[in-house]
Protein backbone atom coordinates (compact mmCIF):
# COMPACT_ATOMS: atom_id res chain seq x y z
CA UNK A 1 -43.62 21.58 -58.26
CA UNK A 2 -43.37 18.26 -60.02
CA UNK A 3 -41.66 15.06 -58.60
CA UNK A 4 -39.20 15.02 -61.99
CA UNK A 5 -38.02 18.18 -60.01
CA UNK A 6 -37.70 17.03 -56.83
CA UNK A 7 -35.59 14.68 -57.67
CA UNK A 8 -33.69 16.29 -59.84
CA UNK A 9 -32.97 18.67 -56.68
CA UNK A 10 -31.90 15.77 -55.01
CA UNK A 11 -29.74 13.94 -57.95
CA UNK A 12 -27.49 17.89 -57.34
CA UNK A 13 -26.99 16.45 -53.28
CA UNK A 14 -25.85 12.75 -54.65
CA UNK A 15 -28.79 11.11 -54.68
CA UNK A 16 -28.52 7.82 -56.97
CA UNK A 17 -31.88 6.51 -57.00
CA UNK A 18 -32.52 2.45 -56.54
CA UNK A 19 -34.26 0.61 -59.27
CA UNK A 20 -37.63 0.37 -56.92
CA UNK A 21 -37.91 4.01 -57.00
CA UNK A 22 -37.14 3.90 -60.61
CA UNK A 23 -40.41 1.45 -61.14
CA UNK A 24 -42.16 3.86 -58.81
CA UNK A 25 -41.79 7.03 -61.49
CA UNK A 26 -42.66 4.72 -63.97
CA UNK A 27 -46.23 4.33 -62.76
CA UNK A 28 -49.57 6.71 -62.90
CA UNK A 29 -49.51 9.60 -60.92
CA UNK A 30 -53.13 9.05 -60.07
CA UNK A 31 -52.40 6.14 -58.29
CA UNK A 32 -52.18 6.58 -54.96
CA UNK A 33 -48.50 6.70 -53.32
CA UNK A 34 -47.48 3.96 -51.10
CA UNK A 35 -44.50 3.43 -48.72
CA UNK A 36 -42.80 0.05 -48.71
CA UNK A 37 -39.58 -1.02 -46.98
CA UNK A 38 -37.10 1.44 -47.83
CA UNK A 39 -33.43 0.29 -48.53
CA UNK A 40 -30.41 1.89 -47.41
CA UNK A 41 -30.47 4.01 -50.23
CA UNK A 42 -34.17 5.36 -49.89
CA UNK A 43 -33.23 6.27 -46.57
CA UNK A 44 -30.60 7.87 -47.19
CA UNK A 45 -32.50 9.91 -49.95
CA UNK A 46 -34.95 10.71 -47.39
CA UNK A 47 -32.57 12.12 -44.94
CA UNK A 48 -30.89 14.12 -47.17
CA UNK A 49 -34.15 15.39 -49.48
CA UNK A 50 -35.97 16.59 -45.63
CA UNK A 51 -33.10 18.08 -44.09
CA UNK A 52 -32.43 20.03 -48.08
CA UNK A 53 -36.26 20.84 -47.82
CA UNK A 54 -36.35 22.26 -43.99
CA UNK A 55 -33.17 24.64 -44.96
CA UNK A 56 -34.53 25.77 -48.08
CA UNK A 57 -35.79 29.17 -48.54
CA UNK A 58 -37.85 28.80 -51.35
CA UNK A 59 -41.64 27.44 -50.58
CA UNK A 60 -41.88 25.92 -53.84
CA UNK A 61 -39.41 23.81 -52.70
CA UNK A 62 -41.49 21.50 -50.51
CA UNK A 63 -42.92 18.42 -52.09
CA UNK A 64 -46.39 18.53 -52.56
CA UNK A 65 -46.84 14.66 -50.91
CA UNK A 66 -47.14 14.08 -47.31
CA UNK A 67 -43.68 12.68 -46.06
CA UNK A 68 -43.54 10.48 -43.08
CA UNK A 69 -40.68 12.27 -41.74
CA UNK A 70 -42.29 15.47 -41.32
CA UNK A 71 -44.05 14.35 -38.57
CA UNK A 72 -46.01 17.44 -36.54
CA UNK A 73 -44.39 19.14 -33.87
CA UNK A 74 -45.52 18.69 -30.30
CA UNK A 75 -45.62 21.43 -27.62
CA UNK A 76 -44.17 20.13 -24.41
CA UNK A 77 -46.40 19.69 -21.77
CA UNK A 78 -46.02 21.64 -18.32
CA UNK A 79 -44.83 18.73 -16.38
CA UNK A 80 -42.11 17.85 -19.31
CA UNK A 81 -40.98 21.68 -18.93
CA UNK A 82 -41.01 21.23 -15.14
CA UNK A 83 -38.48 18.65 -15.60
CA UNK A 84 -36.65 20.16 -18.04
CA UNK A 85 -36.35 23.14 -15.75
CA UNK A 86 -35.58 20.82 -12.65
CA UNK A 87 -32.34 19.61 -14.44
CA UNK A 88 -31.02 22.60 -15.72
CA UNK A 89 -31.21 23.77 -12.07
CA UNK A 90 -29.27 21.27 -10.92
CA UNK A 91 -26.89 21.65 -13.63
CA UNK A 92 -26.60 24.97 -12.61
CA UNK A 93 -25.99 23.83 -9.24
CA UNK A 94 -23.25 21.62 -9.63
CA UNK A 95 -21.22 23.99 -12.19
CA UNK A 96 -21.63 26.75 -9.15
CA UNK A 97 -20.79 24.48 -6.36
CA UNK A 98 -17.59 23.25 -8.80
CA UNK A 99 -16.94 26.78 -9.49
CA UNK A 100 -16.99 27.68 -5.63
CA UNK A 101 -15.25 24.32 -4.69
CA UNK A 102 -12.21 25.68 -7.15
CA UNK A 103 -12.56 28.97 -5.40
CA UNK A 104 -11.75 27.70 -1.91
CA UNK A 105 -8.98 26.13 -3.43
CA UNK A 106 -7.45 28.93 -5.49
CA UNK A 107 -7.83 31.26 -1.75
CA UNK A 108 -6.10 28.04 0.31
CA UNK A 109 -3.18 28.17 -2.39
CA UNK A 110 -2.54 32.13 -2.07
CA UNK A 111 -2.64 32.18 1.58
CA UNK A 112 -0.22 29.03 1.78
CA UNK A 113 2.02 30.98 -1.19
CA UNK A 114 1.72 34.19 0.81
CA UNK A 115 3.08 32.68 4.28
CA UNK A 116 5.72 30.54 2.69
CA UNK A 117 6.99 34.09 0.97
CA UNK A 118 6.25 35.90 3.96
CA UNK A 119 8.37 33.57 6.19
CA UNK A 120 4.96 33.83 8.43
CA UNK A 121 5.73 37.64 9.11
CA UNK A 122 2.75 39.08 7.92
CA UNK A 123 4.16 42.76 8.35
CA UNK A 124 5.86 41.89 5.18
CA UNK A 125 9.18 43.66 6.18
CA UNK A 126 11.07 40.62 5.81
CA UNK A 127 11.68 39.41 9.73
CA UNK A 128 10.24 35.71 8.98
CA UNK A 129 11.52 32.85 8.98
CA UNK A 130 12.94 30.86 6.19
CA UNK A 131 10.82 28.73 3.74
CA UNK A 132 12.49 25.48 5.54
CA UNK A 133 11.04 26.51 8.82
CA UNK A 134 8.11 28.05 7.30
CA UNK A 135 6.61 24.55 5.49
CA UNK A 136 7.94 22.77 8.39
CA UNK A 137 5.57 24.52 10.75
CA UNK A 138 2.53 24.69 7.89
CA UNK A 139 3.23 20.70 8.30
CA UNK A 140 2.77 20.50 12.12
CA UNK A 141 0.37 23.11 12.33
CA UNK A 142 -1.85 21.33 9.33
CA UNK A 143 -1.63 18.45 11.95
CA UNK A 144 -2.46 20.11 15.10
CA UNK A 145 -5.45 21.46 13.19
CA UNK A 146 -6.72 18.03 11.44
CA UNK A 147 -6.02 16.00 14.63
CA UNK A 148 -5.54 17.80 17.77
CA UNK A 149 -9.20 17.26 18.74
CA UNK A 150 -9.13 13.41 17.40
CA UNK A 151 -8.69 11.60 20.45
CA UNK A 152 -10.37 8.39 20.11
CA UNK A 153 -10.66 4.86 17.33
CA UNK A 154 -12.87 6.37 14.78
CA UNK A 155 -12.77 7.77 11.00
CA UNK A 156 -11.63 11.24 10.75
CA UNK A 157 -14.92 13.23 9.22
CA UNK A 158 -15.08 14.28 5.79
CA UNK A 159 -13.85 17.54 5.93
CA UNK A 160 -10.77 16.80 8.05
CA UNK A 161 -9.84 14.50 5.62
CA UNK A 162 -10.50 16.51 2.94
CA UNK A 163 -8.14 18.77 4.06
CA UNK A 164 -5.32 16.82 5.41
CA UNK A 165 -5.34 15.52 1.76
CA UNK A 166 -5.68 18.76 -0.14
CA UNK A 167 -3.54 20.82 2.02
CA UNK A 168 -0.71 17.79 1.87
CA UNK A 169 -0.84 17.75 -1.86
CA UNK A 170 -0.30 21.04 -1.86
CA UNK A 171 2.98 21.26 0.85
CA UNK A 172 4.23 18.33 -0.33
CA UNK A 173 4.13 19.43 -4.32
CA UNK A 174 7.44 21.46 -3.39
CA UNK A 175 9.40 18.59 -3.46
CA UNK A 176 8.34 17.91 -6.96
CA UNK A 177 10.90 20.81 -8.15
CA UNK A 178 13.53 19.75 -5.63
CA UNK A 179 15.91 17.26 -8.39
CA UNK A 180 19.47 16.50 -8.73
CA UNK A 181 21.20 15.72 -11.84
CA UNK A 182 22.47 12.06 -12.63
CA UNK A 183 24.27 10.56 -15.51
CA UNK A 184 22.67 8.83 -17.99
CA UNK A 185 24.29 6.39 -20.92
CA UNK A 186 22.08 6.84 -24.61
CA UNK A 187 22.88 5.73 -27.99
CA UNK A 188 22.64 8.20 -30.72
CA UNK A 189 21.39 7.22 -34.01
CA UNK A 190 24.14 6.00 -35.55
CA UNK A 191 25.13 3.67 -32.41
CA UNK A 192 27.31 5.75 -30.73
CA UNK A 193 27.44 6.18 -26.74
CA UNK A 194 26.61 9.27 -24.98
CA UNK A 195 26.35 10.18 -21.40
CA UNK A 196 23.85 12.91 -20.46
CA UNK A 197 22.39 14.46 -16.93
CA UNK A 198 18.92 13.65 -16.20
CA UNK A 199 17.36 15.18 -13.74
CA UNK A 200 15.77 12.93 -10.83
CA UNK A 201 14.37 13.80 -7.61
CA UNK A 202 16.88 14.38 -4.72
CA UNK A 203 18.35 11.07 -3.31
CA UNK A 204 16.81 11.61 0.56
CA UNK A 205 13.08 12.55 -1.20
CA UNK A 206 13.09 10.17 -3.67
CA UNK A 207 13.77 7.73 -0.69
CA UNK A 208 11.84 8.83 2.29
CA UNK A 209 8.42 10.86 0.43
CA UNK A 210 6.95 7.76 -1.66
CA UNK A 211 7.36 5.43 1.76
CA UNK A 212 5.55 8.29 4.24
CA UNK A 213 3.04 8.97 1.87
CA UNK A 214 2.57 4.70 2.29
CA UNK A 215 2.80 4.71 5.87
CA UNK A 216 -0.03 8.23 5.93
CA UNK A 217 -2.43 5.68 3.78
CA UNK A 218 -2.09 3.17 6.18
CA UNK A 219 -3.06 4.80 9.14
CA UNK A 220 -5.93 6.92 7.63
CA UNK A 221 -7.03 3.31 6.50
CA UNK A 222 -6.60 1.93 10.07
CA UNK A 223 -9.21 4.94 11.67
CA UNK A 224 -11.54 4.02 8.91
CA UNK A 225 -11.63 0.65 9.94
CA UNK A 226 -13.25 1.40 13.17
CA UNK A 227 -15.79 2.94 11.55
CA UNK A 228 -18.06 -0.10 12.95
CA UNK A 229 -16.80 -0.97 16.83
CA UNK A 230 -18.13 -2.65 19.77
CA UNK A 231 -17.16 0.10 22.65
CA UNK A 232 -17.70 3.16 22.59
CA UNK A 233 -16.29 6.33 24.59
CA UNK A 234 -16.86 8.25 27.66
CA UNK A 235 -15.67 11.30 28.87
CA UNK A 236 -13.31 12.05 32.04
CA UNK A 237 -15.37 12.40 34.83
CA UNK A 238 -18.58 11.22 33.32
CA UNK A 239 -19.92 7.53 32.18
CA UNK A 240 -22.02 6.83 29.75
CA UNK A 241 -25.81 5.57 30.51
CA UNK A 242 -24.53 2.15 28.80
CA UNK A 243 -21.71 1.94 30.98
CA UNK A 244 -21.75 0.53 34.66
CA UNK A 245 -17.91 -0.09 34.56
CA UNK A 246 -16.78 2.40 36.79
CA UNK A 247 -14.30 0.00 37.91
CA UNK A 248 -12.74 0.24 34.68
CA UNK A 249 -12.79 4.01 34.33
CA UNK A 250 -10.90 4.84 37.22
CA UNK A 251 -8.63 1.88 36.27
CA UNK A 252 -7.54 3.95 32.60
CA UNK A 253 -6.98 7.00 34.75
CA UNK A 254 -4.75 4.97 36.94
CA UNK A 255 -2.68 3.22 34.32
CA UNK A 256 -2.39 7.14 32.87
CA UNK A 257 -1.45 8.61 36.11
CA UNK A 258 -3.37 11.46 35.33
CA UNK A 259 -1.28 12.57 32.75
CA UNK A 260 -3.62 12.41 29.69
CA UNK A 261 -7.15 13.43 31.95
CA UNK A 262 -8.13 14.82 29.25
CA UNK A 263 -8.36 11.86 26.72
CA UNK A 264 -11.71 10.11 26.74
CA UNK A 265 -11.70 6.94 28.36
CA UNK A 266 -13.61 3.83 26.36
CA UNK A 267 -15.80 1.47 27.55
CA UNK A 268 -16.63 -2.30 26.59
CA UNK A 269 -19.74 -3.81 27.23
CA UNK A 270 -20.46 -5.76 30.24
CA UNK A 271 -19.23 -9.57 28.65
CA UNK A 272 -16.28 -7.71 26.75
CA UNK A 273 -15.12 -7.49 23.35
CA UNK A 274 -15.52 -10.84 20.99
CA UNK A 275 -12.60 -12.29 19.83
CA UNK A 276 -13.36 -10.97 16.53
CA UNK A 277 -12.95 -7.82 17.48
CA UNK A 278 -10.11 -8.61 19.87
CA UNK A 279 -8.37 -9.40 16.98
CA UNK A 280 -8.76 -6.86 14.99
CA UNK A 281 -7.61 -4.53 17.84
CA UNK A 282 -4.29 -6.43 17.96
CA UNK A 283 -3.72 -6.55 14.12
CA UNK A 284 -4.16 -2.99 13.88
CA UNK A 285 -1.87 -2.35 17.17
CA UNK A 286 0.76 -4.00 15.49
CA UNK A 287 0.27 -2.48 11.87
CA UNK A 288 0.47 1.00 13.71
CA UNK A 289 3.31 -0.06 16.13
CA UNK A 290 5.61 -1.01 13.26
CA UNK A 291 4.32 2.42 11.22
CA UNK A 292 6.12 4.81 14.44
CA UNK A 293 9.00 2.71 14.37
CA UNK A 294 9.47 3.35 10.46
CA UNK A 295 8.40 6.76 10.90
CA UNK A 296 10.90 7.69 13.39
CA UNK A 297 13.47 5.87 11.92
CA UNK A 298 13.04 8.43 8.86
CA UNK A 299 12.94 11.09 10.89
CA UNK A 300 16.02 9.91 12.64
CA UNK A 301 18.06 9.50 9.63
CA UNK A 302 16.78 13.27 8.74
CA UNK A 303 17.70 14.39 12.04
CA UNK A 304 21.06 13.58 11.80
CA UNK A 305 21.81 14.79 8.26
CA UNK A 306 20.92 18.45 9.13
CA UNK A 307 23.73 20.43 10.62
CA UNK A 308 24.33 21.37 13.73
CA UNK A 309 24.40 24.86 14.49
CA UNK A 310 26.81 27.15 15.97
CA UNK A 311 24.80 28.25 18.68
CA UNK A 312 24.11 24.50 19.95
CA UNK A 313 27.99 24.60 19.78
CA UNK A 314 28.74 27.43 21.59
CA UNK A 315 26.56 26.75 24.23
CA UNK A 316 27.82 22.76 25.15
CA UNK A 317 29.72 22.66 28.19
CA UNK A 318 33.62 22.10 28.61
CA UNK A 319 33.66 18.99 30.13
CA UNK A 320 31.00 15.94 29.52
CA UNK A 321 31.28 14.77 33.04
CA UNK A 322 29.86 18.20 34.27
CA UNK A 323 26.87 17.85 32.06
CA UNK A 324 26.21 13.83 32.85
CA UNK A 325 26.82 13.53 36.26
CA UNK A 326 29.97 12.07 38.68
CA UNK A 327 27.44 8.81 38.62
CA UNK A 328 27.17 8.31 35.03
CA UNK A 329 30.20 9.04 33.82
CA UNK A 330 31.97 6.58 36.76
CA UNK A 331 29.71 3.73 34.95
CA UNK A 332 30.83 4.90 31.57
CA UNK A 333 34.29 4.73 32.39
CA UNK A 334 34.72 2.09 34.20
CA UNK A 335 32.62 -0.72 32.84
CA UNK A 336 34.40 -2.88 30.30
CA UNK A 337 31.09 -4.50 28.92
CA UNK A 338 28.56 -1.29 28.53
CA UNK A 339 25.02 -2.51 28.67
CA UNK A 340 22.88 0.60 28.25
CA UNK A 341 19.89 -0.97 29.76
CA UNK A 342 21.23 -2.24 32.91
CA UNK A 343 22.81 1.30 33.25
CA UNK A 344 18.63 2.82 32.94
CA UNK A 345 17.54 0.60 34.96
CA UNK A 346 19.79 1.79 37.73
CA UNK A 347 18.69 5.56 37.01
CA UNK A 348 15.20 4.82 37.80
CA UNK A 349 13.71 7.78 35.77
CA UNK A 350 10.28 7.95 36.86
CA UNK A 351 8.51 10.07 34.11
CA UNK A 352 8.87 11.43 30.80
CA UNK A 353 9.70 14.67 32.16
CA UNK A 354 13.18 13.04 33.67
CA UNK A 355 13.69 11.40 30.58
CA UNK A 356 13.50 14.17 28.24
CA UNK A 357 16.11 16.25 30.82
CA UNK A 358 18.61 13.17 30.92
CA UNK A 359 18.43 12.71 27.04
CA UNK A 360 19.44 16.57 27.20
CA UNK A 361 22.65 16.07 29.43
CA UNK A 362 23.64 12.69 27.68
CA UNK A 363 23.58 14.33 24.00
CA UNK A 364 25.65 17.67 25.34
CA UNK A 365 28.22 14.97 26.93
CA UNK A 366 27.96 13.64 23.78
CA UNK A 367 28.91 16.11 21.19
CA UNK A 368 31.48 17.34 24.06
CA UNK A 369 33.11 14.33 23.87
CA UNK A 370 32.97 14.15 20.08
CA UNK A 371 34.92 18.03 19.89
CA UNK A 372 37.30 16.80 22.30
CA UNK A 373 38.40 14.11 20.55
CA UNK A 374 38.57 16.33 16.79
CA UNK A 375 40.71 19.09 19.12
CA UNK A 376 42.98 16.22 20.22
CA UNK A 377 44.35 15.38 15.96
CA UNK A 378 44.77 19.50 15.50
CA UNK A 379 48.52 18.01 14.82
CA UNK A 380 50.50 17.98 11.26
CA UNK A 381 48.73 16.03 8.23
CA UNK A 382 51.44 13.47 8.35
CA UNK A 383 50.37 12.81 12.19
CA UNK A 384 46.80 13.15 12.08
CA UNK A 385 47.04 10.60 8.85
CA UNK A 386 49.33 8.19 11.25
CA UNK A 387 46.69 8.38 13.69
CA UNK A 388 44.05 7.54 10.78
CA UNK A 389 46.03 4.61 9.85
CA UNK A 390 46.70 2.72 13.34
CA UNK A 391 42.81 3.63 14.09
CA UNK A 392 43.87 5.49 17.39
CA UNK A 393 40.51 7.46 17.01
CA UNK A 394 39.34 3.71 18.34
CA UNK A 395 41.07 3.87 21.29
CA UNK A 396 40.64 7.39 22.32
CA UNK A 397 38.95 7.80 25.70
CA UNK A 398 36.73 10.85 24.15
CA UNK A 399 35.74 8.59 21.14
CA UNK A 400 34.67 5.50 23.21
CA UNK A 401 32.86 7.88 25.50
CA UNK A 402 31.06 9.97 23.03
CA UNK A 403 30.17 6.12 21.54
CA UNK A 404 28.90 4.72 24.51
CA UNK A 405 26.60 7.95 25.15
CA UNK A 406 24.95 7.91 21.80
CA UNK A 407 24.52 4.08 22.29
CA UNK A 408 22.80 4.85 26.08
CA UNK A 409 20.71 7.71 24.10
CA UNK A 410 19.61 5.53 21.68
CA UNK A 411 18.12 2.88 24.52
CA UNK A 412 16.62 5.91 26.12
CA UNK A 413 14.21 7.10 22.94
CA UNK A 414 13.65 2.92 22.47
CA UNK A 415 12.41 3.21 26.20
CA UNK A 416 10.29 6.31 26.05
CA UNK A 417 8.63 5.71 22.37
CA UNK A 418 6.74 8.92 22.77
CA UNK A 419 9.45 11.15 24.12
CA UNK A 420 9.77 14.53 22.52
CA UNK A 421 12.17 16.26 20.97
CA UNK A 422 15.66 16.86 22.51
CA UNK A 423 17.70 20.47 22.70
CA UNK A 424 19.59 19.59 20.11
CA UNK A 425 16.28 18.38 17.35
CA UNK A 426 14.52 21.80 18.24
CA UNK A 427 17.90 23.65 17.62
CA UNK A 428 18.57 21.90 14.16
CA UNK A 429 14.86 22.16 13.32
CA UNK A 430 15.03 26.11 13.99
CA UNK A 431 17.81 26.72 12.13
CA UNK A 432 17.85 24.37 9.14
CA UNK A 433 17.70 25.74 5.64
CA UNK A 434 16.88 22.79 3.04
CA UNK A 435 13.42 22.68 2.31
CA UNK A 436 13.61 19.00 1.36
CA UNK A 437 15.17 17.87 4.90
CA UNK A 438 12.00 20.74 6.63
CA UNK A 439 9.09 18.71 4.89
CA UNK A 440 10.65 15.00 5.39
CA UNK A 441 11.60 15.78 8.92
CA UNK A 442 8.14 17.32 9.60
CA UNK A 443 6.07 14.77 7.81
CA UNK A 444 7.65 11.77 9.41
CA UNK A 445 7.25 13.48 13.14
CA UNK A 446 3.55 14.02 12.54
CA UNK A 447 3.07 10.37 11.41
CA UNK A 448 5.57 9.35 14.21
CA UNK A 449 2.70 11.16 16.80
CA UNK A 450 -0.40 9.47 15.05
CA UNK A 451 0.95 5.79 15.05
CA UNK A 452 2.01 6.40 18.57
CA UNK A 453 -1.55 7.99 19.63
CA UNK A 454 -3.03 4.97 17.85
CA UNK A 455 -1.11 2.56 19.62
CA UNK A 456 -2.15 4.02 22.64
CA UNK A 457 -5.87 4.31 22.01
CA UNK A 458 -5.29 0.40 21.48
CA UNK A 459 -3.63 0.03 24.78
CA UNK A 460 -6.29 1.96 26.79
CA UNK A 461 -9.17 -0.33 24.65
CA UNK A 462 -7.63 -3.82 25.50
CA UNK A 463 -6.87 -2.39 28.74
CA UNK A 464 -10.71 -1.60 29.80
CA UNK A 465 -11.95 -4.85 27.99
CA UNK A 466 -8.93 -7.61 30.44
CA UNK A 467 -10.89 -5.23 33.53
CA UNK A 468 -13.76 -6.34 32.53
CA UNK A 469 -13.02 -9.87 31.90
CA UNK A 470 -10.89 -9.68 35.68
CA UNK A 471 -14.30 -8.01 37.50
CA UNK A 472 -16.40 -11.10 36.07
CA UNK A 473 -14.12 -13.54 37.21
C-alpha cells in the first residue's frame, strides 16, 4: 500500500496533517525517510495511525516503513517473572488475610447478635435475661476478658486492644438507634416558620457516651505510655535476678495486707527512679485519679435514675434504727451539727469487707426512712399541698434522717474509692430494662475499675521506689 493511502486512512480518524508533513509528501520517494522533532500534531497522528494499524484486520493495512513506535517485543526474563509472581502472591495474601480478617468479624457480630436475642440462654426457650442485662454483662465480661490478667504499668498487647476496640464499637453501636424527638424551628420557602421533630440521641447518651469514650482514650493512652519504664516487675514470692530489694517486697505485701497476693509486686533499681520518671508517675496518677472520680460520678448519676425495684422494697426492714444500729442512729438523732466524717471515724471500720456491710444497713435505713416519711402525707390533696407549701417535709424527723444517711453514705464510697457495689446497685442492675441506662452504667463501672487499678499500680511503684530511697539513707 501507498503512503497517499495511509494517510488517507488516517485523514477518516481526524488526522489534520501539519505543513512539515505536507513538505515531506512533497519530496522523492527515493529519498530516504527521516524523523525530525515531531509536533503535537505528528504525535498525535502517530498514536492514533499505530494503535488504527495494531487493531486492524487487514495486513495490507500496515505501512510498509519501519515506525519507531513499533518497537520489538521483549520476552520477560525469569527473574522479572519471579517478581512478577512474588507480588501477585502477596497480593493474594493480603486480599485472603482481608477476606479472613472480615470473617472473624462477621462470626464476632452473630455470636454477640445471637446472645443479645438469646438473653444469654442458649437453650433458646426464652428463660434469658433481658437485652439491658444482657449488653450490660457482654460489657463487664468484655472487660474481665481484656483486663483481668493485666495487672501491672504496661501497654495492653495488640490483640487485647484490638478487641476491646472492635468489640466496644460493636456494643456501644446500640446506642446509635436509641434517639428522642426534639423540636426544631425552619423557615419554609416563602419565609414562613415551622416547627418540626428531629430526632437526636437520648439526653443521658448524648451526655455521658461521647465523655466515657474520652475518659477510655485516656487511659489506654496512659498504659501506652509506659511502654518505656525504669522498674520492672516481680512476682509474689519470687524476685527477680536484678532485684536485691527484698526489703521492699515484703514492704508492698505489707502495705496490701495480703489482700491483693496475687498482684505482682515492682521493683526499682538500687538508686531509685529519676525524677524524670518520678514525674511522670505522678502526672499520670493524677490524670487517672481524676478519670475514677468522673467515671463514677457517671455511673452515680446512672445509678440513681434507674428504678428501684419492688423486691428491694419488699425486703427493707420496718424500722431504720433496726437496720443501722442503737449507736448510729443515737448520733443521727441527736447531733445538731452532723459531720459524717467524725461520725466514721468513730466506727473504726477496719476493711473493705465492713465497709461494704455498713453501706448495706445505712442505704436500707435510708430508703426506710424515705417510705416513712411518703406514708406520713397519705392525707387529703388540700393537706398534703399545705404540707408542700409550709415545707414540713423539711422538718420531718424521717426526712432529715433519711438526709443525713445518704449524706454519711456518700462519705463512706469517698472513703473506700474502690468499694463495690451495694445491695441496692446489684438489685437495680438485675432488674433494669433500658438498654441506654445497661451500657452507660456498665461502661462507666469498667472505666471506674481501670482508673482505680491504675492508681494503685502508681501507689505500689512510688511506694517501692521512697523504700528504696529510706534503705539508702
Amino acid at each position: 500500500m501507498d503512503n497517499s493511502s495511509s494517510f488517507d486512512g488516517s485523514s477518516d480518524l481526524g488526522y489534520q496533517p501539519s505543513p512539515s508533513s505536507l513538505d515531506q509528501n512533497d519530496q522523492s520517494t527515493t529519498e530516504t525517510p527521516c524523523y525530525s522533532t515531531m509536533s503535537v500534531d505528528s504525535f498525535r497522528f502517530r498514536w492514533t495511525f499505530s494503535e488504527t494499524s495494531a487493531i486492524s484486520d487487514d495486513p495490507s493495512s500496515y505501512s510498509s516503513e519501519p515506525s519507531p513506535t513499533h518497537w520489538p517485543m521483549t520476552k520477560p526474563s525469569a527473574q522479572n517473572q519471579a517478581a512478577l509472581a512474588r507480588v501477585g502472591m502477596k497480593e493474594f495474601d493480603d486480599k485472603l488475610e482481608d477476606q479472613q480478617f472480615m470473617d472473624s468479624d462477621l462470626e464476632m457480630m452473630k455470636e454477640r447478635f445471637s446472645k443479645l436475642l438469646l438473653g444469654e440462654d442458649m437453650s433458646g426457650s426464652g428463660k434469658g435475661v433481658c437485652t439491658a442485662v444482657a449488653i450490660s454483662n457482654a460489657i463487664t465480661n468484655l472487660y474481665a476478658t481484656v483486663f483481668g490478667q493485666s495487672l501491672r504499668l504496661e501497654p495492653l498487647k495488640p490483640e487485647k486492644l484490638a478487641m476491646w476496640k472492635k468489640e466496644m464499637n460493636c456494643l456501644l453501636s446500640v446506642c446509635d438507634y436509641i434517639v428522642e424527638f426534639i423540636p426544631k424551628s425552619q423557615n419554609l420557602q416563602d419565609g414562613t416558620p415551622l416547627e418540626v421533630m428531629e430526632s437526636r440521641s437520648r439526653s443521658d447518651i448524648y451526655v455521658n457516651l461521647p465523655a466515657l469514650r474520652k475518659l477510655d482514650a485516656i487511659l489506654i493512652e496512659t498504659l501506652d505510655s509506659f511502654h518505656d519504664r525504669e522498674f520492672w516487675y516481680a512476682e509474689h514470692g519470687s524476685m527477680s535476678s536484678n532485684s536485691s530489694l527484698s526489703g521492699s517486697f515484703r514492704r508492698v505485701v505489707i502495705q496490701r495486707k495480703d489482700e491483693k497476693w496475687w498482684v505482682p509486686v515492682p521493683c526499682v533499681p538500687q538508686r531509685g527512679l529519676s525524677e524524670k520518671s518520678k514525674k511522670h508517675l505522678r502526672h499520670k496518677r493524677d490524670s487517672a485519679n481524676q478519670i475514677h472520680k468522673a467515671a463514677m460520678a457517671i455511673n452515680g448519676s446512672i445509678l440513681s435514675e434507674m428504678e428501684i425495684a419492688d423486691t428491694y422494697m419488699a425486703s427493707l426492714p420496718k424500722s431504720g434504727k433496726a437496720s443501722i444500729g442503737d449507736t448510729v442512729y443515737r448520733y443521727l438523732c441527736t447531733a445538731d451539727k452532723f459531720s459524717p466524717e467524725r461520725l466514721l471515724n468513730c466506727l473504726n471500720i477496719a476493711s473493705e469487707h465492713e465497709a461494704l456491710e455498713f453501706a448495706d444497713r445505712v442505704e436500707a435505713s435510708m430508703y426506710t426512712w424515705r417510705r416513712k416519711a411518703c406514708m406520713s402525707h397519705s392525707k387529703s390533696s388540700w393537706d398534703l399541698m399545705k404540707d408542700l407549701m409550709s415545707d414540713i417535709d423539711r422538718t420531718d424527723k424521717n426526712h432529715v434522717l433519711a438526709e443525713r444517711a445518704e449524706s454519711l453514705l456518700f462519705c463512706l464510697k469517698q472513703r473506700y474509692p474502690g468499694l463495690s457495689q451495694t445491695s441496692l446497685d446489684i438489685c437495680k442492675i438485675q432488674y433494669n430494662k433500658d438498654v441506654g441506662q445497661a451500657i452507660l452504667e456498665s461502661y462507666s463501672r469498667v472505666l471506674e475499675g481501670l482508673a482505680f487499678n491504675i492508681v494503685a499500680w502508681i501507689d505500689d511503684v512510688l511506694f517501692v521506689d521512697k523504700s528504696t530511697w529510706t534503705q539508702q539513707r
